[in-house]
Protein backbone atom coordinates (compact mmCIF):
# COMPACT_ATOMS: atom_id res chain seq x y z
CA UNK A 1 0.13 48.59 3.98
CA UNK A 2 -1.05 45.52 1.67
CA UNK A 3 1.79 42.08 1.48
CA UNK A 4 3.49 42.63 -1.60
CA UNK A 5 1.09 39.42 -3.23
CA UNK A 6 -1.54 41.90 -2.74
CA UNK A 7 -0.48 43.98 -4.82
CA UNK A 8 0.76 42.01 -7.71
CA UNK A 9 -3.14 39.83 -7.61
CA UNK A 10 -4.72 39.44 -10.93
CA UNK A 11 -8.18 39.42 -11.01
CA UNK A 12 -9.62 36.18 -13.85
CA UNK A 13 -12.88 34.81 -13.86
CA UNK A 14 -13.48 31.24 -12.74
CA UNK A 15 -16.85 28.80 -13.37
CA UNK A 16 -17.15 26.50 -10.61
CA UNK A 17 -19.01 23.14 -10.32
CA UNK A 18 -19.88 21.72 -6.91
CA UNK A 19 -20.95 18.25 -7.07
CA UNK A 20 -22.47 17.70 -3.35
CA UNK A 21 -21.12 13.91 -1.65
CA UNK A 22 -24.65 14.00 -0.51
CA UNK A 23 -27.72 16.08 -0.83
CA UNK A 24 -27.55 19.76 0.66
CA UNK A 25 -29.78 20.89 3.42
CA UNK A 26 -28.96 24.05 2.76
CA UNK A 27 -31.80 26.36 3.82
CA UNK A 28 -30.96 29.84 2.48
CA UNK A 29 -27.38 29.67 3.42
CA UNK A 30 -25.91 28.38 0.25
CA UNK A 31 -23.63 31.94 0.31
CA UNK A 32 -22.02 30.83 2.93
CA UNK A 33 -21.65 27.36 2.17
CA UNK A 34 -19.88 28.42 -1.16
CA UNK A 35 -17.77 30.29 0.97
CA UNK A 36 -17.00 27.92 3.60
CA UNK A 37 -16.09 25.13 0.90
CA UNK A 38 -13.56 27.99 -1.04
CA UNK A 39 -12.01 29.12 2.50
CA UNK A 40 -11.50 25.17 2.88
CA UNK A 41 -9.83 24.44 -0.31
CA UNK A 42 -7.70 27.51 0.02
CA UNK A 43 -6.33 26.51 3.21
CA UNK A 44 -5.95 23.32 2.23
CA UNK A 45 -3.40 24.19 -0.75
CA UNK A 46 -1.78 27.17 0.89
CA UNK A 47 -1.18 26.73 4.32
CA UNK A 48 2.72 25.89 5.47
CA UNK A 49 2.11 24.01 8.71
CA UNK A 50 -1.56 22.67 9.26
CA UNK A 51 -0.52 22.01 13.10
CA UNK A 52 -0.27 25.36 14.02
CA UNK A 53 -3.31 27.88 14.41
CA UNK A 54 -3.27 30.44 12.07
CA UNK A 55 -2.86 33.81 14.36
CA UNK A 56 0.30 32.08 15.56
CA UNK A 57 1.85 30.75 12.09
CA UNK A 58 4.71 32.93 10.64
CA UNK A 59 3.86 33.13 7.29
CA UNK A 60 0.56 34.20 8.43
CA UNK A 61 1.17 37.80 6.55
CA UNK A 62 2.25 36.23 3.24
CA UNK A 63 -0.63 34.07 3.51
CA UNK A 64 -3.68 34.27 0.67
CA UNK A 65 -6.14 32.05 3.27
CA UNK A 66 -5.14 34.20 6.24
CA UNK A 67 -5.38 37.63 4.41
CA UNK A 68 -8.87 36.70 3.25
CA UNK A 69 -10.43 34.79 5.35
CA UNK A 70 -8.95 35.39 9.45
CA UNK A 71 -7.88 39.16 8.97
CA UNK A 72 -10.37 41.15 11.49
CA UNK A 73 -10.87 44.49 10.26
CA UNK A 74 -8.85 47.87 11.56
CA UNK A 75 -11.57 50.28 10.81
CA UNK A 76 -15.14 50.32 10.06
CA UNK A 77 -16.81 52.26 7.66
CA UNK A 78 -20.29 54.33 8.58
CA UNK A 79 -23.43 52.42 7.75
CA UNK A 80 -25.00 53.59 4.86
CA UNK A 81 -27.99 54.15 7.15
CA UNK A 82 -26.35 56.34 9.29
């Protein structure tokens, strides 16, 4: 069962601009350097106490940060391949 924020999300299409502090060495990773920057800012404006660890917090379940980016996954889907 999905938190009730889950349910109620609106998708909208954002343009982002990055301006780097310094130049990337980015190397073929610059998915996950998008990602890692995103996952940063959304804790950053979400999270209710930035002392505790996420698994233990107790808004963890009403959390946007948590639900995207700590949630491990309950069931795996075949590979394609298989």
């Amino acid at each position: 069962m999905s938190p009730d924020w889950i349910r109620r999300f609106k998708f909208a299409r954002f343009t982002f601009y990055i301006r780097f502090a310094e130049k990337p060495n980015l190397r073929g990773f610059l998915g996950s350097t998008i990602r890692g920057g995103l996952g940063h800012a959304l804790k950053r404006v979400t999270c209710i106490d930035r002392t505790m660890a996420c698994s233990d917090c107790t808004g963890r379940f009403q959390c946007p940060y948590f639900y995207i980016f700590e949630t491990c996954l309950l069931y795996t889907s075949p590979s394609p391949r298989d």
